[in-house]
C-alpha atoms as a PDB file:
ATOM      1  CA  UNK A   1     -13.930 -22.965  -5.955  1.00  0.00           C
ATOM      2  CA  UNK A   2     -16.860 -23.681  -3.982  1.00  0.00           C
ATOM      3  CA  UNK A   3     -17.765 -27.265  -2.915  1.00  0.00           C
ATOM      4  CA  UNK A   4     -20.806 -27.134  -4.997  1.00  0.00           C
ATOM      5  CA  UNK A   5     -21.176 -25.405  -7.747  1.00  0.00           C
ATOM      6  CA  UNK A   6     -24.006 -22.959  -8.739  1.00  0.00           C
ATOM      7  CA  UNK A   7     -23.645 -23.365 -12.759  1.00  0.00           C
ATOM      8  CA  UNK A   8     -23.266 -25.743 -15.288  1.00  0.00           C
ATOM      9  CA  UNK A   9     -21.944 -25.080 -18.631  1.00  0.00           C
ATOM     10  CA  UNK A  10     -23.073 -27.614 -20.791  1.00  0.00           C
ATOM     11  CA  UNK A  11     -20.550 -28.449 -23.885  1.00  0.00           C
ATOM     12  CA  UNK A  12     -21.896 -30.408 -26.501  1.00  0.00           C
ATOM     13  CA  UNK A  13     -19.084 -31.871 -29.254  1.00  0.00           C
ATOM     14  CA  UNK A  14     -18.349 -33.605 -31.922  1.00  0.00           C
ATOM     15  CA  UNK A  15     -14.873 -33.598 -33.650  1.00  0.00           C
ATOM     16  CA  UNK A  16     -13.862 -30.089 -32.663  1.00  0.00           C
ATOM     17  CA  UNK A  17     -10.080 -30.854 -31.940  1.00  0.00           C
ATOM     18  CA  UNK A  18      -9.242 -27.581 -33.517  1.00  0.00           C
ATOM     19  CA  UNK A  19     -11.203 -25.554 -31.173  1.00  0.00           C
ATOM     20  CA  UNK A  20     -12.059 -27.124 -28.119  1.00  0.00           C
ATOM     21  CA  UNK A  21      -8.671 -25.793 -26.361  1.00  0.00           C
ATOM     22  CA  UNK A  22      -9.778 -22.599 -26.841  1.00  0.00           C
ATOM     23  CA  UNK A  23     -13.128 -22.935 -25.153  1.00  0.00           C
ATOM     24  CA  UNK A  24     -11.674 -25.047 -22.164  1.00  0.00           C
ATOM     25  CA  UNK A  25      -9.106 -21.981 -21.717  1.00  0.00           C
ATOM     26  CA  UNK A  26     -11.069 -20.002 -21.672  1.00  0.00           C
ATOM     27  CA  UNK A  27     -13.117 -21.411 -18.979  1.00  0.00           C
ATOM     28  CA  UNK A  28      -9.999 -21.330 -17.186  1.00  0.00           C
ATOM     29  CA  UNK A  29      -9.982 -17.665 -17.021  1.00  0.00           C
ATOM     30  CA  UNK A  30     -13.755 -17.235 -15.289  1.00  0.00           C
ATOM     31  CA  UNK A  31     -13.035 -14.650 -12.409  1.00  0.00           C
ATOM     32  CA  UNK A  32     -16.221 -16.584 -10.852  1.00  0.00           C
ATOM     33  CA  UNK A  33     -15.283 -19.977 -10.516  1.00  0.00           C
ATOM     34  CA  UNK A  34     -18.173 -21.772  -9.143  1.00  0.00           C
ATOM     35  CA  UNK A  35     -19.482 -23.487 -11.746  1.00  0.00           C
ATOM     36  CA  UNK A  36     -18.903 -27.037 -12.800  1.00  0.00           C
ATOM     37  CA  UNK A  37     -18.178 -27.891 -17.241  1.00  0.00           C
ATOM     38  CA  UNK A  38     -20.435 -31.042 -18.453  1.00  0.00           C
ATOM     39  CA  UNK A  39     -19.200 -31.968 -21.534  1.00  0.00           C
ATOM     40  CA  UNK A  40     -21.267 -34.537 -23.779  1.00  0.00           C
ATOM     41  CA  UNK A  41     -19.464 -36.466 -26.146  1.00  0.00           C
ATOM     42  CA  UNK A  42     -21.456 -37.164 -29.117  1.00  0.00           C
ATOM     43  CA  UNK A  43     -19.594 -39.611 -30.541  1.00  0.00           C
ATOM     44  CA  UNK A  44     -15.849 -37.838 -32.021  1.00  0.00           C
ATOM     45  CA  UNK A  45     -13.615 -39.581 -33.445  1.00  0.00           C
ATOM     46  CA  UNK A  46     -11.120 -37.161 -33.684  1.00  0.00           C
ATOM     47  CA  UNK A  47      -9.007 -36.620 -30.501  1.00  0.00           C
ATOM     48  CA  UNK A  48     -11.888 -34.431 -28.605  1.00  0.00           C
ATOM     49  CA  UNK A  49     -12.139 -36.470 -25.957  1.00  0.00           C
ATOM     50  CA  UNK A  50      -8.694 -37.102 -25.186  1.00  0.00           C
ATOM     51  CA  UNK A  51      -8.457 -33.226 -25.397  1.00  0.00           C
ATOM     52  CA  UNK A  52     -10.955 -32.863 -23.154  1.00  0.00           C
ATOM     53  CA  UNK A  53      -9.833 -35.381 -20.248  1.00  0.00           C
ATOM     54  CA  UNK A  54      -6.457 -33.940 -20.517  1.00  0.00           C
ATOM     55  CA  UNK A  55      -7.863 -30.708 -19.004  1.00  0.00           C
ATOM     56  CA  UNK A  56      -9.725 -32.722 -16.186  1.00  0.00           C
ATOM     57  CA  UNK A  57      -6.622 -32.143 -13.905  1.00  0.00           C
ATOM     58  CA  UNK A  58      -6.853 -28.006 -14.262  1.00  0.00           C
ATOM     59  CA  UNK A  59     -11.087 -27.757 -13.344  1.00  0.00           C
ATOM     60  CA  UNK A  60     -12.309 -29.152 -10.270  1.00  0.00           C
ATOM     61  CA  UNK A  61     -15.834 -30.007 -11.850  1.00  0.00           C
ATOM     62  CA  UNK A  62     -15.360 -31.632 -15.261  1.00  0.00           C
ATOM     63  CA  UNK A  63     -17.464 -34.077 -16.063  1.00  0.00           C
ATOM     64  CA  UNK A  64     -17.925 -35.841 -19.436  1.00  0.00           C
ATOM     65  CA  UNK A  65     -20.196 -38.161 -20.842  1.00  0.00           C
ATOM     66  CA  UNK A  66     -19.600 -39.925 -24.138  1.00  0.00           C
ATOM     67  CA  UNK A  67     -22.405 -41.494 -26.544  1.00  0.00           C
ATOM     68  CA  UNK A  68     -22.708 -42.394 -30.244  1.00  0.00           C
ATOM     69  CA  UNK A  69     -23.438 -39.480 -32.590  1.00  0.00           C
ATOM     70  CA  UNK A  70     -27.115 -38.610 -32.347  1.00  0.00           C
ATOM     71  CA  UNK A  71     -26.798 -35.120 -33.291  1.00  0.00           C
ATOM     72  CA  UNK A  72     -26.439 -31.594 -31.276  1.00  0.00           C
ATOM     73  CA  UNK A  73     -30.105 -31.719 -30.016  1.00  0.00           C
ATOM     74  CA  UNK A  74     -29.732 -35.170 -28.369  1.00  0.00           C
ATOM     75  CA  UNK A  75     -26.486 -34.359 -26.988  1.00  0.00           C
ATOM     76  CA  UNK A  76     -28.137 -31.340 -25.012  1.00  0.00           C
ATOM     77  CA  UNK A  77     -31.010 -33.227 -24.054  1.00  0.00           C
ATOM     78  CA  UNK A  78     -28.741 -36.020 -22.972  1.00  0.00           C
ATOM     79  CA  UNK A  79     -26.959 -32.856 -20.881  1.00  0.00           C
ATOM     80  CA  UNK A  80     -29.630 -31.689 -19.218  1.00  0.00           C
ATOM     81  CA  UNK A  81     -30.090 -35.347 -18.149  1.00  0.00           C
ATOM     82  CA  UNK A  82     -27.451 -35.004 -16.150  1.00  0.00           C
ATOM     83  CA  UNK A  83     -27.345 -31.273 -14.972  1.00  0.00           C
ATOM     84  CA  UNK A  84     -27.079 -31.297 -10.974  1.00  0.00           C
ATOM     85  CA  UNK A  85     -27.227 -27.516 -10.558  1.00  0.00           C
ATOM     86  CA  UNK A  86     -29.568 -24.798 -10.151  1.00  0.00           C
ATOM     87  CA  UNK A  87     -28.451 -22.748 -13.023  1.00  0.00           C
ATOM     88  CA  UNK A  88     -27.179 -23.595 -16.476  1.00  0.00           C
ATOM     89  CA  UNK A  89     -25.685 -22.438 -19.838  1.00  0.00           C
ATOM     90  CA  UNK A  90     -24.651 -23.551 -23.421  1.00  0.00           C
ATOM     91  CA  UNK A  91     -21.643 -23.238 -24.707  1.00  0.00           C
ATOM     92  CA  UNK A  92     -20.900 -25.133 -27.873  1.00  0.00           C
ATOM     93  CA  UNK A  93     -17.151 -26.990 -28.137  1.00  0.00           C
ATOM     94  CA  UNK A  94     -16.021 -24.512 -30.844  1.00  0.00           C
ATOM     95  CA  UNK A  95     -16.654 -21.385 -28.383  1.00  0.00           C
ATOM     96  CA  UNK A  96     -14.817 -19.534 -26.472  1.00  0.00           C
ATOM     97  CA  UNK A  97     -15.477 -16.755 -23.887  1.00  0.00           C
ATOM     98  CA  UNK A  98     -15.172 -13.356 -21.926  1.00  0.00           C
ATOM     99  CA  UNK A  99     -13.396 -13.869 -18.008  1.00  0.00           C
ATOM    100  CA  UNK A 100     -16.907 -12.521 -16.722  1.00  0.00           C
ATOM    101  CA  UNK A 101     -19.061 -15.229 -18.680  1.00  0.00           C
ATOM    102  CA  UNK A 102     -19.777 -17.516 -15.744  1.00  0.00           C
ATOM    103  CA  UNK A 103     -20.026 -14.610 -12.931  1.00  0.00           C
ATOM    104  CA  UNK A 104     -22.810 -12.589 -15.508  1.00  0.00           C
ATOM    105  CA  UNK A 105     -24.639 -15.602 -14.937  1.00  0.00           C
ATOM    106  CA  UNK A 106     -24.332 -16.643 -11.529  1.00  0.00           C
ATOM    107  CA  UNK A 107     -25.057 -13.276 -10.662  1.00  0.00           C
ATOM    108  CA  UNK A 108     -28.208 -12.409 -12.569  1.00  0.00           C
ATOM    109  CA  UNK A 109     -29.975 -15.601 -11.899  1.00  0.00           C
ATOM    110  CA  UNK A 110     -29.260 -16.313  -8.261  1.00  0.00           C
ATOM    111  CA  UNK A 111     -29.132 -12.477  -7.033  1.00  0.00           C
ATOM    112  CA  UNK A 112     -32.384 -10.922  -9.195  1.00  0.00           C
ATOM    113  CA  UNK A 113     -34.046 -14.187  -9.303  1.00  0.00           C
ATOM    114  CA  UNK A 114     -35.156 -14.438 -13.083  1.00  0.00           C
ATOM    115  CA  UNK A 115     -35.320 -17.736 -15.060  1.00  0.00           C
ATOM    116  CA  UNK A 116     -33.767 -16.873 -18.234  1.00  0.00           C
ATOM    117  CA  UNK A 117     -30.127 -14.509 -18.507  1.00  0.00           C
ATOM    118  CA  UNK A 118     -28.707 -14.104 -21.770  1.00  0.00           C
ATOM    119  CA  UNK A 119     -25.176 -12.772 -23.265  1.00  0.00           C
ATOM    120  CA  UNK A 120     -24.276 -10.696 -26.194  1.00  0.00           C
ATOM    121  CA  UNK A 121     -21.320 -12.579 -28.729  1.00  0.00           C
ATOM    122  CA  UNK A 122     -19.355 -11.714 -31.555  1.00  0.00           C
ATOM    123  CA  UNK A 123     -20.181 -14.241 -34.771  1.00  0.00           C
ATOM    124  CA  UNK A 124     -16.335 -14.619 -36.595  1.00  0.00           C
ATOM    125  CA  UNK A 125     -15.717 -15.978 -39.464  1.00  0.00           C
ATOM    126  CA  UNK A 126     -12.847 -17.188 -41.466  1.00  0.00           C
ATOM    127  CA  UNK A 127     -11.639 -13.595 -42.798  1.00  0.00           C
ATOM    128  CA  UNK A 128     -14.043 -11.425 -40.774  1.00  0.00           C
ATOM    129  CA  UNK A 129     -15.682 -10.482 -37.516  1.00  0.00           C
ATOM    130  CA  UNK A 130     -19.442  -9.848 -37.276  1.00  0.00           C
ATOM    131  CA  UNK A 131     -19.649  -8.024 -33.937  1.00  0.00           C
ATOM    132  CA  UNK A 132     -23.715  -8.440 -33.851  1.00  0.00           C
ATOM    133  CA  UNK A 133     -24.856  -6.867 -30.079  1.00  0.00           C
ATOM    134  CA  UNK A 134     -27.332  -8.871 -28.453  1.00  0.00           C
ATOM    135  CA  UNK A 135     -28.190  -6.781 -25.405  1.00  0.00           C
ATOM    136  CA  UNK A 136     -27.705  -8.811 -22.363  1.00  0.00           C
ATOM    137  CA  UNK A 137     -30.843  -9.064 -20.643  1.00  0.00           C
ATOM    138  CA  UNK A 138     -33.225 -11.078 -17.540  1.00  0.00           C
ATOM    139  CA  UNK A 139     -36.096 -12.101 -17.536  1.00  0.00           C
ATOM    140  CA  UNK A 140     -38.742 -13.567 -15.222  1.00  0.00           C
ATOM    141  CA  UNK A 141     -41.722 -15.981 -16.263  1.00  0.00           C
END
């Protein structure tokens, strides 16, 4: 990894136990690894942030700071308080993603110089999958 990282991925949780290992894996897989996780604890009291500091050994940039429950909004605002990068991304602590996540967006906002990249996801549910195709697109204000 590079000393300083390009991209943060902001995590926002709250009692996701039962997912949260499979978004932190899969950040483990990024083929571009320049890019540092903040994760904002918004108050669990599950084992989140145990789960969570037990991966801070495996990522070179993890960072996580904890405050009481205030609610999803707060806890991104409370992350982008604290975002020391030039580029940034959400991914909430019951996601998970593709190995190319963190390189599609290093790449399209540092190389084509564009202020907003987004991704296309699949939405699954309990029994189903949803594959809904958000074209992945740039854009420059």
């Amino acid at each position: 990894m590079c000393e300083k990282p390009l991209l943060t991925v902001l995590m926002p949780v709250y009692n996701v136990e039962g997912y949260i290992k499979r978004g932190l894996d899969s950040l483990l897989k990024q083929k571009n690894e320049n890019f540092e996780i903040l994760v904002i604890n918004d108050g669990s009291t599950d084992k989140t942030p145990e789960i969570v500091e037990s991966y801070r050994h495996q990522f070179k940039h993890l960072k996580m700071v904890s405050q009481p429950n205030m609610g999803l909004s707060a806890a991104r605002n409370t992350g982008l308080d604290n975002v020391e990068t030039p580029y940034l991304t959400f991914l909430d602590g019951d996601d998970w993603v593709e190995p190319e996540f963190t390189n599609h967006f290093i790449k399209n906002m540092s190389k084509q110089d564009v202020d907003l990249a987004t991704s296309s996801f699949l939405l699954t549910m309990k029994e189903s999958q949803v594959r809904l195709h958000i074209k992945r697109m740039s854009l420059k204000f």
